[in-house]
Protein backbone atom coordinates (compact mmCIF):
# COMPACT_ATOMS: atom_id res chain seq x y z
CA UNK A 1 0.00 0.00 0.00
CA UNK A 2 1.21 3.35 -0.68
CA UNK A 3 2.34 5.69 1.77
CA UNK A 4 0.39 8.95 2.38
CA UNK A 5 2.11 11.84 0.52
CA UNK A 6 1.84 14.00 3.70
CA UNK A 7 2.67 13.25 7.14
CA UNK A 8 -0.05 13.07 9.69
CA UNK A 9 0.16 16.40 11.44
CA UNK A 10 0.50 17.91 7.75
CA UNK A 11 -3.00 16.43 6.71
CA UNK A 12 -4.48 17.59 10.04
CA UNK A 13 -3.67 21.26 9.05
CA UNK A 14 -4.56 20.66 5.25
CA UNK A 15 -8.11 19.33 6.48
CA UNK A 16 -8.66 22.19 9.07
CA UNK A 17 -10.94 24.99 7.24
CA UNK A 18 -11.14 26.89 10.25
CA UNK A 19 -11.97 30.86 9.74
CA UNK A 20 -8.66 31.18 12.20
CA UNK A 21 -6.17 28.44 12.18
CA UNK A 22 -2.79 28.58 14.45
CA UNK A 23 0.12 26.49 14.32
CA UNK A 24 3.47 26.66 16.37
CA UNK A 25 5.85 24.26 15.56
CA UNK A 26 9.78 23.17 15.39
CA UNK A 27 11.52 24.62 12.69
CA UNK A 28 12.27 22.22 9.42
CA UNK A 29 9.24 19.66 9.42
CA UNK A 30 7.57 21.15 6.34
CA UNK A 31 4.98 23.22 7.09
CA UNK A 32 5.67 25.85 4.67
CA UNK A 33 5.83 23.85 1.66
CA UNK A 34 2.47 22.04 3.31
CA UNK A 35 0.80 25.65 3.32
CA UNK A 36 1.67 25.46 -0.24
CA UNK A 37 -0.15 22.80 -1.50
CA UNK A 38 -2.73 23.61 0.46
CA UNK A 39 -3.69 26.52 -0.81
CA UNK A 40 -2.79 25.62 -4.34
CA UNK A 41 -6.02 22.99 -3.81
CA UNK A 42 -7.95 25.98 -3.29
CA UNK A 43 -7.51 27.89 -5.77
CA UNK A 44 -8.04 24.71 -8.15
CA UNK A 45 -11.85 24.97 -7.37
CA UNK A 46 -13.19 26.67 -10.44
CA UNK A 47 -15.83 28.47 -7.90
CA UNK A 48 -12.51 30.05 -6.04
CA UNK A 49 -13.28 34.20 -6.56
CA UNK A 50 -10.47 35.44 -3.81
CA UNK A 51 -6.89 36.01 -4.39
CA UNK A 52 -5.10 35.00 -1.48
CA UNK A 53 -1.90 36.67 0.22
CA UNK A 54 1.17 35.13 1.80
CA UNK A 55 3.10 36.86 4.36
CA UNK A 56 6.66 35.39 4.18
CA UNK A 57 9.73 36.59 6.22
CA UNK A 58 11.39 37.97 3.64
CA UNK A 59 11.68 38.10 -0.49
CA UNK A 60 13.74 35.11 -0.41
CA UNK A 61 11.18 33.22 1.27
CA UNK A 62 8.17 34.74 -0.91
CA UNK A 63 10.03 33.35 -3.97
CA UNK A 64 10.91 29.75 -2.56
CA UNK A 65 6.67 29.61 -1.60
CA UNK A 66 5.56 30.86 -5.17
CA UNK A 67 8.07 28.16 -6.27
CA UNK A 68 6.50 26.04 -4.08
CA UNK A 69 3.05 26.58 -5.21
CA UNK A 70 4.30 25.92 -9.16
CA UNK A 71 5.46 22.56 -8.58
CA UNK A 72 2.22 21.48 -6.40
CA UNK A 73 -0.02 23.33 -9.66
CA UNK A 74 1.95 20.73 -12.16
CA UNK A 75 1.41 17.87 -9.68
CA UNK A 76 -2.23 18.24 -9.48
CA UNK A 77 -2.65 19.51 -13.21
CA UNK A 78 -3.91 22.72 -12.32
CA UNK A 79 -2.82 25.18 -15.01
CA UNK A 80 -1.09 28.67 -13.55
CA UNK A 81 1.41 31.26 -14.45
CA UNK A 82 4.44 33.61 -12.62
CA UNK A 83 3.08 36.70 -13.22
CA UNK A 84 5.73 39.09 -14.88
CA UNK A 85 6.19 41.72 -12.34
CA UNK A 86 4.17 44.88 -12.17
CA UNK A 87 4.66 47.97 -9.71
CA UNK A 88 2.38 46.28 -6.60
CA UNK A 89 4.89 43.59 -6.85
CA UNK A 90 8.01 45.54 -7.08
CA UNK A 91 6.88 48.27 -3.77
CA UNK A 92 6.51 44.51 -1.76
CA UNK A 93 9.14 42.83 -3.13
CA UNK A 94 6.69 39.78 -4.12
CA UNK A 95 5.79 37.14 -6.31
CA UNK A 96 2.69 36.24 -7.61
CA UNK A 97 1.23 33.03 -9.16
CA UNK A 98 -1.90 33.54 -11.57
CA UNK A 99 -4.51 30.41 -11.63
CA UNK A 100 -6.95 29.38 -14.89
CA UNK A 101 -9.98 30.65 -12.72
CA UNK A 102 -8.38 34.22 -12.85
CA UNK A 103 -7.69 33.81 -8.65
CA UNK A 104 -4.11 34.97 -7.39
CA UNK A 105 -1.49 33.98 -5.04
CA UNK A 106 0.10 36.89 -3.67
CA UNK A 107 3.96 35.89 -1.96
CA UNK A 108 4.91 39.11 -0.46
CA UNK A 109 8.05 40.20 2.02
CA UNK A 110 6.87 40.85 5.68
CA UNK A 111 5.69 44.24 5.17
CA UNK A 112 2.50 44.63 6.82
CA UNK A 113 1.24 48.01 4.97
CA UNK A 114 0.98 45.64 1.75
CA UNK A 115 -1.57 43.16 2.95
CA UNK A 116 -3.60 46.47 3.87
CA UNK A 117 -7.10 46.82 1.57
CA UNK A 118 -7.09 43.09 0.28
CA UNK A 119 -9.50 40.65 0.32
CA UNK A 120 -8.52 36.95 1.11
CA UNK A 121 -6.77 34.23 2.32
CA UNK A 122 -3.71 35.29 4.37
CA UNK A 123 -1.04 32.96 5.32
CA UNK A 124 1.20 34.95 8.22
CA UNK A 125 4.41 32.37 7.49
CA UNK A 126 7.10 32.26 10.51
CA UNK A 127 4.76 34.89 12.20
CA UNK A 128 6.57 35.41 15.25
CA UNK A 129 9.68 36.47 13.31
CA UNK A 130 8.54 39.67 11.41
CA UNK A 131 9.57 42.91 13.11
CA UNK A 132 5.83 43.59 14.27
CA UNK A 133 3.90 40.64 14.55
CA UNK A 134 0.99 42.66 16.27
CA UNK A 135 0.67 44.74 13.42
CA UNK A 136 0.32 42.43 11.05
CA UNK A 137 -2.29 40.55 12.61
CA UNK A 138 -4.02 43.71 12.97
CA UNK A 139 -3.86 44.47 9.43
CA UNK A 140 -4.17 40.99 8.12
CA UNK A 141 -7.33 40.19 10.07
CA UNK A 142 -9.63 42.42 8.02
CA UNK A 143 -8.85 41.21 5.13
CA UNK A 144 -10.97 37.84 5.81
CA UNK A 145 -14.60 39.71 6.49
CA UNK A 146 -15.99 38.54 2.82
CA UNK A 147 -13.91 35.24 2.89
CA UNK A 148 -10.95 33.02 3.36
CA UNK A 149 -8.98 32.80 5.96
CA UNK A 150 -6.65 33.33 8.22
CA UNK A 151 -3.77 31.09 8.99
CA UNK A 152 -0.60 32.00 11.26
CA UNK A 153 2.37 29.39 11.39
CA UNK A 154 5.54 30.21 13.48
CA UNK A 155 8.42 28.97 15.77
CA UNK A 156 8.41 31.20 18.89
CA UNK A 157 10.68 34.51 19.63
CA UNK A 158 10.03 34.62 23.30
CA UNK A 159 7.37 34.52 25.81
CA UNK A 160 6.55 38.50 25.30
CA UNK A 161 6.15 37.94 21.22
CA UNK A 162 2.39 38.81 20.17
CA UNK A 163 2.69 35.16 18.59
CA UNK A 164 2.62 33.32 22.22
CA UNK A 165 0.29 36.11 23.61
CA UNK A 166 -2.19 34.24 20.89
CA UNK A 167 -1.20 30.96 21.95
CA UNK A 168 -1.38 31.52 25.25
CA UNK A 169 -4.80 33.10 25.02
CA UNK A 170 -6.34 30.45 22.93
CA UNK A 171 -5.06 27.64 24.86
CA UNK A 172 -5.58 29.21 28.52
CA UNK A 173 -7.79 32.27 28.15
CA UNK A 174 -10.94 30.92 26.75
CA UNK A 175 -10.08 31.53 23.01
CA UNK A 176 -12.50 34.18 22.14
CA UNK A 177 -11.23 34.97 18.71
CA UNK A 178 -12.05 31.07 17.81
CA UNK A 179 -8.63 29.78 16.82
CA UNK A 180 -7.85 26.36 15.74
CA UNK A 181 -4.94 25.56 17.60
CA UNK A 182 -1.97 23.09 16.40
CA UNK A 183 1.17 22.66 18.00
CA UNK A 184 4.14 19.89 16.56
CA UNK A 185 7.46 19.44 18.22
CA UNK A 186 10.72 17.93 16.90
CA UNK A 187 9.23 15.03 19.02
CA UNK A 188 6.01 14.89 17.63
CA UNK A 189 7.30 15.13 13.21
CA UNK A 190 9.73 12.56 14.40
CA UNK A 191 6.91 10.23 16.08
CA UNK A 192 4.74 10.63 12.80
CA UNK A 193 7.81 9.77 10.40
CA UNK A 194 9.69 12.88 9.78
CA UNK A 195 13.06 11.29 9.74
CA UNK A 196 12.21 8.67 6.57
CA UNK A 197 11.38 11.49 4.97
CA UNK A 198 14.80 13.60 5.85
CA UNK A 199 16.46 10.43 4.64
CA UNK A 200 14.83 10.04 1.36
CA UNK A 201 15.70 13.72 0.90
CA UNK A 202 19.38 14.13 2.03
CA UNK A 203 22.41 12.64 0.08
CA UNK A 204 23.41 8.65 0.50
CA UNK A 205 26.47 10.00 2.37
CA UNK A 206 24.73 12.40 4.79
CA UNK A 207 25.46 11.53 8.66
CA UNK A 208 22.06 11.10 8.96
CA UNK A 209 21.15 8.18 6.87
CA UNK A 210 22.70 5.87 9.75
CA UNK A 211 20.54 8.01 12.78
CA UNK A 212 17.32 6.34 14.36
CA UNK A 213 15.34 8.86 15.74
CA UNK A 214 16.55 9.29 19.25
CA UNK A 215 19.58 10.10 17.51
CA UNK A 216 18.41 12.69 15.42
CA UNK A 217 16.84 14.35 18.38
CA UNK A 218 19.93 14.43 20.04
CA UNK A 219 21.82 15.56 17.12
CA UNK A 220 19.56 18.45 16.31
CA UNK A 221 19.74 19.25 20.43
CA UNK A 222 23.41 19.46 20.58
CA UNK A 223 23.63 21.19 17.86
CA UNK A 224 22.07 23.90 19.31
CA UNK A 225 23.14 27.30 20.63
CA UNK A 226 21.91 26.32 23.96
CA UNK A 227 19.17 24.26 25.52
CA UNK A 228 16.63 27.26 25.50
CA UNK A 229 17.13 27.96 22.06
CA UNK A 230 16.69 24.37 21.60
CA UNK A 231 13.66 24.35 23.23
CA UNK A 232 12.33 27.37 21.75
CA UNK A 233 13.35 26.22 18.24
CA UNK A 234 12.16 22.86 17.99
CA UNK A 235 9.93 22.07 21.24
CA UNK A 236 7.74 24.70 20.97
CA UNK A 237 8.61 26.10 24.43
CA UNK A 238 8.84 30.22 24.08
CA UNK A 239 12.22 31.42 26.09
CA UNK A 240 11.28 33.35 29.18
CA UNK A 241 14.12 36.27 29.03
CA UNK A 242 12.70 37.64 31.96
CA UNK A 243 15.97 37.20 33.97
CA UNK A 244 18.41 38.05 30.61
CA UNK A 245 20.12 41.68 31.16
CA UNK A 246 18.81 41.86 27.54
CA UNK A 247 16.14 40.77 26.72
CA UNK A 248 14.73 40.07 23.33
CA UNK A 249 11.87 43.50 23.64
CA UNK A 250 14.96 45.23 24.11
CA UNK A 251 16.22 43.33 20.63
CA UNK A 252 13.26 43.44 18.70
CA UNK A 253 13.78 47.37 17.91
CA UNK A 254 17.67 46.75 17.10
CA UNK A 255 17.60 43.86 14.48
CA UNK A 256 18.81 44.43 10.91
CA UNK A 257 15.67 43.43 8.79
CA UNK A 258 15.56 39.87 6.68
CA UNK A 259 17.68 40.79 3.57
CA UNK A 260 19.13 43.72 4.65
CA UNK A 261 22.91 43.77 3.04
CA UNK A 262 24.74 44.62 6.59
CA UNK A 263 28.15 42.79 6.16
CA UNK A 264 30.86 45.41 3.99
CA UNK A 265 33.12 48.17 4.81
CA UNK A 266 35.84 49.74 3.31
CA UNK A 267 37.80 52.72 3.01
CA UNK A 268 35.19 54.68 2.33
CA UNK A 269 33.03 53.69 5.10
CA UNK A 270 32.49 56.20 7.70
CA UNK A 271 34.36 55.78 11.24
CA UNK A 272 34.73 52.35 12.31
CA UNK A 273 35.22 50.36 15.62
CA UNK A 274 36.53 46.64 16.56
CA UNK A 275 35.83 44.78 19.39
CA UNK A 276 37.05 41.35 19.98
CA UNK A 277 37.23 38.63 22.45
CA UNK A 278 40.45 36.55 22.41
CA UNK A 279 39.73 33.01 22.65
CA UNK A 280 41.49 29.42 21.47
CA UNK A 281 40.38 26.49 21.86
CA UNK A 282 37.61 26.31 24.88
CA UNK A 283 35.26 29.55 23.69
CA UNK A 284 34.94 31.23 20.44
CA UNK A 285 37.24 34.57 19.12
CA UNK A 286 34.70 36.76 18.05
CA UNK A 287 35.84 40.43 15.82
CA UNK A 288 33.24 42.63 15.91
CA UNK A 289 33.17 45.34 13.08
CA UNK A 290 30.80 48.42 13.45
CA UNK A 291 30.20 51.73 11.40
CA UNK A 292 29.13 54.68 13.48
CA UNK A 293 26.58 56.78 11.74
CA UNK A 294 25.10 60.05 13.69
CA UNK A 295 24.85 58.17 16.91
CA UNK A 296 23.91 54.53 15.72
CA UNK A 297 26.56 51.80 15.36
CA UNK A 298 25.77 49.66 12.43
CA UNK A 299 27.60 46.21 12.54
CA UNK A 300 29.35 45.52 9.49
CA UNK A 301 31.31 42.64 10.53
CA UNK A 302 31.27 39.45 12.46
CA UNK A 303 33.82 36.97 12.20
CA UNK A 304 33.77 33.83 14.48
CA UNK A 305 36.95 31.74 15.57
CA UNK A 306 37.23 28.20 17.27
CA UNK A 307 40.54 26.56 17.15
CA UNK A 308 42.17 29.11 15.34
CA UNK A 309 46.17 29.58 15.38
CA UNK A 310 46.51 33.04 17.59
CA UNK A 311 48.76 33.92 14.28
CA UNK A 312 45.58 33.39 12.27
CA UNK A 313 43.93 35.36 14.24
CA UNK A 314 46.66 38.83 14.63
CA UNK A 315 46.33 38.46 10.81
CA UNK A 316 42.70 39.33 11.17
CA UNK A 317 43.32 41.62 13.40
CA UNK A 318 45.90 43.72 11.05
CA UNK A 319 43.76 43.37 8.34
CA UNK A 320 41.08 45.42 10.50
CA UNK A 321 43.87 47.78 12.19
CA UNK A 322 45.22 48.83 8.65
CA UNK A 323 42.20 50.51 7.54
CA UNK A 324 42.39 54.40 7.88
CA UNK A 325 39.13 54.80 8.88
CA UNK A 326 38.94 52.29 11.95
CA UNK A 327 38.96 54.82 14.82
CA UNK A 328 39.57 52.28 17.64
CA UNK A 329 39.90 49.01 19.46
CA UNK A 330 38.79 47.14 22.44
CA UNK A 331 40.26 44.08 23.03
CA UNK A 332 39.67 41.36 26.21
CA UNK A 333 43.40 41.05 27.25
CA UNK A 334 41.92 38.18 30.11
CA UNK A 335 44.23 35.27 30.18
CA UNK A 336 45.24 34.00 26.77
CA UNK A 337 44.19 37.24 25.40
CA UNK A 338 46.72 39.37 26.73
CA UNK A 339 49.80 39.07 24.95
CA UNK A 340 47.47 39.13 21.95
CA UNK A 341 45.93 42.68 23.38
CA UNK A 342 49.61 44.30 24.48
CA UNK A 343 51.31 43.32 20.97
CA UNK A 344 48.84 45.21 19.08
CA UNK A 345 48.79 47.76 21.54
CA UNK A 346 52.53 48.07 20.81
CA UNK A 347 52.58 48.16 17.14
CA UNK A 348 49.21 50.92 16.72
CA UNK A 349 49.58 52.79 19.84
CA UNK A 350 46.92 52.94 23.01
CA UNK A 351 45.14 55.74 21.34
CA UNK A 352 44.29 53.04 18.72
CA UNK A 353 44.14 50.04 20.52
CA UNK A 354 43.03 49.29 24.25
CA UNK A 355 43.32 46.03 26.31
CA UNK A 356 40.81 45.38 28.98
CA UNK A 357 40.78 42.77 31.62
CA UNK A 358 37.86 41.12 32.39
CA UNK A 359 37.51 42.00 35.78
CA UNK A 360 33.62 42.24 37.06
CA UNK A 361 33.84 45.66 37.47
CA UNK A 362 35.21 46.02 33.60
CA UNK A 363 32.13 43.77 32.73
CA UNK A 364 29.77 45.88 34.72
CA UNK A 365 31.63 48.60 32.43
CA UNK A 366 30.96 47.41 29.25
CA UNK A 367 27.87 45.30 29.66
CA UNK A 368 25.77 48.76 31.02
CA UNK A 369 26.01 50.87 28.37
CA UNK A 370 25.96 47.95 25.93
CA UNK A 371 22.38 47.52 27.37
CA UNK A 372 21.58 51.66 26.98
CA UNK A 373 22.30 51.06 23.24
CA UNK A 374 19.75 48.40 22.80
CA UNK A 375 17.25 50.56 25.12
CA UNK A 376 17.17 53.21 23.25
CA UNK A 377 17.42 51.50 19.66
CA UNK A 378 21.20 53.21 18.98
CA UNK A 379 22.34 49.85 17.60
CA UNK A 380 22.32 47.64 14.84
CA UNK A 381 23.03 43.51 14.71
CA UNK A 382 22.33 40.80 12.50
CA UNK A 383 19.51 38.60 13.52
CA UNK A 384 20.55 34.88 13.78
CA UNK A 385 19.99 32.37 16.32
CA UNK A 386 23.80 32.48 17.61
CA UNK A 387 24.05 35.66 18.15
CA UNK A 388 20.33 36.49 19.83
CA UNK A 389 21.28 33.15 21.80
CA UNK A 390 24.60 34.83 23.07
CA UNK A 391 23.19 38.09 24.22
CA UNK A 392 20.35 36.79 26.21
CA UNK A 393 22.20 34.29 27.83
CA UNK A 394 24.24 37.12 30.08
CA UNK A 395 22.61 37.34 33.34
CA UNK A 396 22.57 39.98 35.70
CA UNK A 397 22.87 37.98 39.24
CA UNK A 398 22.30 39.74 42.78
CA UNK A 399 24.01 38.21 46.12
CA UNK A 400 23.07 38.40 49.61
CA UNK A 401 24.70 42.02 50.67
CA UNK A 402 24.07 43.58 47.16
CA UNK A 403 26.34 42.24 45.21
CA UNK A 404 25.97 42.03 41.81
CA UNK A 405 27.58 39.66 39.16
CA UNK A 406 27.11 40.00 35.29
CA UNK A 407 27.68 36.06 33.86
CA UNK A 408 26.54 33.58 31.70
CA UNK A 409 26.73 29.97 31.71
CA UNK A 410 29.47 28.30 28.99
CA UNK A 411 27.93 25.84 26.61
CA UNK A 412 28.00 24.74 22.77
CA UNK A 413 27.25 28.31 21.62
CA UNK A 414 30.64 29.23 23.81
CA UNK A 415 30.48 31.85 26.89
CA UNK A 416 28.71 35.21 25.05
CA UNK A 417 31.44 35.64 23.13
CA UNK A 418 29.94 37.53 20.35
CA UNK A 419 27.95 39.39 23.38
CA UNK A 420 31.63 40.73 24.50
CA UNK A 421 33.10 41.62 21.99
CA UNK A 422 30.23 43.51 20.92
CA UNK A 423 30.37 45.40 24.12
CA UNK A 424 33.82 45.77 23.40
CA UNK A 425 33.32 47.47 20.47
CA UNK A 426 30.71 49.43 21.68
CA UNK A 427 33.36 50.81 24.14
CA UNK A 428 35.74 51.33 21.26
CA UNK A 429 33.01 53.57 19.81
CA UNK A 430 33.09 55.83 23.15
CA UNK A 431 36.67 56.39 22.09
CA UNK A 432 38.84 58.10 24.57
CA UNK A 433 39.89 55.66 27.66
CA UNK A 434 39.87 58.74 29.51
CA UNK A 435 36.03 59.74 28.96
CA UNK A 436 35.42 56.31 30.64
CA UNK A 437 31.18 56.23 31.46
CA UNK A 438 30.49 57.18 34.68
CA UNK A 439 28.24 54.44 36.48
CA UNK A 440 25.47 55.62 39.31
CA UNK A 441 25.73 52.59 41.94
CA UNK A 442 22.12 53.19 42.47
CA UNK A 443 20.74 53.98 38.94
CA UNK A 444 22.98 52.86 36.32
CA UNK A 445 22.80 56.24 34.32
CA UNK A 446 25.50 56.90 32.24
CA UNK A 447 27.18 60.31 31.05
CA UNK A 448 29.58 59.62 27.98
C-alpha cells in the first residue's frame, strides 16, 4: 500500500478549514511547503473568486513559496502562471502566481502596509519572526470579512512575542477569537515519520542516513546554541528572558531586517570600531566590526573563531587595524588574550588600541552601556539564532549584601562571546579611555 504523501500532522492542518487556524511548531518539518499545497487545492476549485496573500519573512522566502506553489499546480494539473512583475509587486518585493480561474497567489516580504485593503486568504508564514507581529495581525485580520482565511504558522521569539500572547490566550484564556490551535514538536514530526522522509531527501552520504530517531533528536539538540534555544526552536517552548540583562523586547527594535545587506566596509566607510574577544580552543574569538553613523553603530562585521592559530587570528586583526578609517579598538586582554591585546597595543599605539581585563567591574563597564544602546534602539546587529542566543544568555545575578555579578553559563554556543566583543566594540566607539562612562551605583545612568 502506498504511503500517504503528507505526514499526519501535515493532513491535520490541510483538512482544518477553520476561519482562524494557528500552528506553532519546530523549525524544518515542512509546514511551509504544506501551506503550499494547500492553498494551491484551493484555488483549483473553479468556484474560487479570492486572491489569497502570503506573508513570508522575507523576499527570499516569498520566492521559494511561489516556487513552491508551481510545482504542487503541475502535480495536481492545475494550469497557472508567474506573473511578470508589475509595480504592486516591485513596492513589496513579491511574487505572484496567476490560476486558470483568474484567482491569485500573492507571496509578499513581511511588510504589513501591503496586505492592507485586500481581500482573502492570508497565510502569516514564521509569524513570530517579522519585526511587528501585532501589526500584522491587525492588518491581516480584516482582510478575511468577505472570505478566506486566516492562517498564522511560526516557531516562537520569546514569551513576550504577540505570537505566544495568541497561543497563550487560545489555549488558557478561553479563546475568544475562535482559533484552531496546532502545535508539533521535533518530538512529535519525528513520532509521525519525519526522519524517513529527511532520509529520502538528504544525500546517500549524509550523517544522517545511519541516525534512528533518538539520535536525530539528540543531534539536532546538541547542535544547538543552547538548551533554551533548543527548546524554543524545535519544542515549541517560548524562552522566558525575563531574567536576561537583555532581553529580546529590548532586541526586537535593534535587528537588521531579513535581507538587509549589513556585512561590507571599506575605506570609504564612515568611522569604524573593533571589538574582539580573544579566545582558542575552549570559547569562540569573536571580531566585531561596526560603522558609526550620527549616533547609531551599524555592525558591518562578524567573524567567528574556534581553534584558530593566535597567528591566524593577529592576521585578522591587522587586516582590520590597517584601515584608515577604523577609529579604535577594544580588546579582552583576560588570560590568553593578553599578549594578543599588548602586541597590538605596541605596534598601533593605546590611542588606537586598548586592552581590557575582564575583571567584574570592567564587565559591569561594558555590559551597562551595551544595554543603553539596545534601550534606546542606537544599535544595529544581524539577527541569527547564535548571536540572539549569546546576548540573552548574560545574566545579571544579585548576592546576599548587594552584590551584583554580570555572567553567563558556557555551553555549545561558547560563553557570550559575540555578546563581548560587541560590548567591546561598543566601548571602542566611546573612544577616549579617559572619557570612561560614569556608572550611578544606584541607577545605572551613564554620562559619555
Amino acid at each position: 500500500m502506498r504511503e500517504p504523501f503528507f505526514l499526519p500532522y501535515q493532513r491535520e492542518w490541510i483538512r482544518d478549514s477553520s476561519r482562524i487556524k494557528l500552528m506553532e511548531k519546530s523549525r524544518q518539518i515542512g509546514m511551509s511547503w504544506t501551506a503550499a499545497y494547500s492553498i494551491v487545492r484551493v484555488h483549483s476549485a473553479s468556484s474560487r473568486t479570492l486572491d489569497s496573500w502570503v506573508s513570508s519573512r522575507d523576499e527570499l522566502q516569498a520566492k521559494l513559496f511561489i516556487e513552491d506553489c508551481k510545482k504542487f499546480a503541475e502535480i495536481l494539473g492545475i494550469a497557472s502562471r508567474e506573473l511578470a512583475g508589475g509595480e504592486f509587486l516591485k513596492s513589496c518585493a513579491g511574487r505572484a502566481l496567476e490560476f486558470s480561474n483568474g484567482t491569485r497567489v500573492w507571496s509578499l516580504s513581511s511588510n504589513p502596509d501591503a496586505q492592507a485593503g485586500k481581500r482573502g486568504t492570508r497565510i502569516l508564514d514564521e509569524f513570530a519572526l517579522h519585526p511587528d507581529p501585532e501589526l500584522l495581525y491587525s492588518i491581516a485580520l480584516p482582510g478575511i470579512t468577505w472570505g478566506g482565511n486566516l492562517e498564522i504558522i511560526s516557531t516562537h521569539r520569546g514569551a513576550d512575542n504577540f505570537f505566544n500572547k495568541l497561543v497563550e490566550e487560545a489555549r488558557f484564556g478561553g479563546n475568544p477569537k475562535g482559533i484552531s490551535l496546532h502545535k508539533v514538536t521535533l518530538q512529535d514530526a519525528l513520532e509521525q515519520g519525519l526522519l524517513k522522509r529527511l532520509k529520502e531527501k538528504v544525500s546517500p552520504d549524509s550523517e544522517i542516513q545511519s541516525m534512528d530517531e533518538a539520535g536525530y533528536f539528540d543531534f539536532i539538540k546538541n547542535s544547538c546554541a543552547s538548551s533554551e534555544i533548543f527548546m524554543q526552536e524545535y519544542m515549541c517552548e517560548p524562552f522566558d528572558d525575563s531574567s536576561s540583562f537583555v532581553p529580546h523586547s529590548l532586541l526586537k527594535n535593534c535587528l537588521y531586517r531579513p535581507g538587509d545587506k549589513w556585512r561590507g566596509f571599506s575605506e570609504n566607510s564612515g568611522a569604524l570600531y573593533l571589538g574582539v574577544d580573544v579566545a582558542r580552543s575552549r570559547d569562540f574569538s569573536v571580531f566585531w566590526l561596526c560603522e558609526k553613523i550620527s549616533d547609531i553603530l551599524y555592525t558591518r562585521e562578524v567573524r567567528v573563531f574556534k581553534d584558530v592559530p593566535f597567528s591566524e587570528q593577529e592576521s585578522v586583526l591587522h587586516g582590520f587595524l590597517r584601515l584608515p578609517n577604523l577609529r579604535r579598538c577594544c580588546i579582552d586582554k583576560s588570560g590568553l588574550g593578553r599578549q594578543f591585546a599588548e602586541r597590538a597595543e605596541s605596534r598601533y599605539g593605546s590611542t588606537r588600541v586598548e586592552g581590557i581585563a575582564f575583571t567584574q567591574s570592567a564587565k559591569e563597564e561594558l555590559a551597562y552601556p551595551l544595554r543603553s544602546l539596545f534601550e534606546d534602539a542606537r544599535i544595529r546587529i544581524p539577527d541569527d539564532c547564535d548571536t540572539l542566543a549569546d546576548i540573552t544568555a548574560v545574566r545579571r545575578e544579585s548576592f546576599a549584601g548587594g552584590g551584583v555579578r554580570i555572567s553567563s553559563e558556557r555551553g555549545p554556543n561558547g560563553h557570550s562571546d559575540r555578546f563581548w566583543a560587541l560590548a567591546l566594540c561598543a566601548r571602542a566607539a566611546r573612544e577616549r579611555a579617559g572619557s570612561m562612562l560614569l556608572i550611578s551605583a544606584e541607577k545605572r545612568s551613564f554620562v559619555w
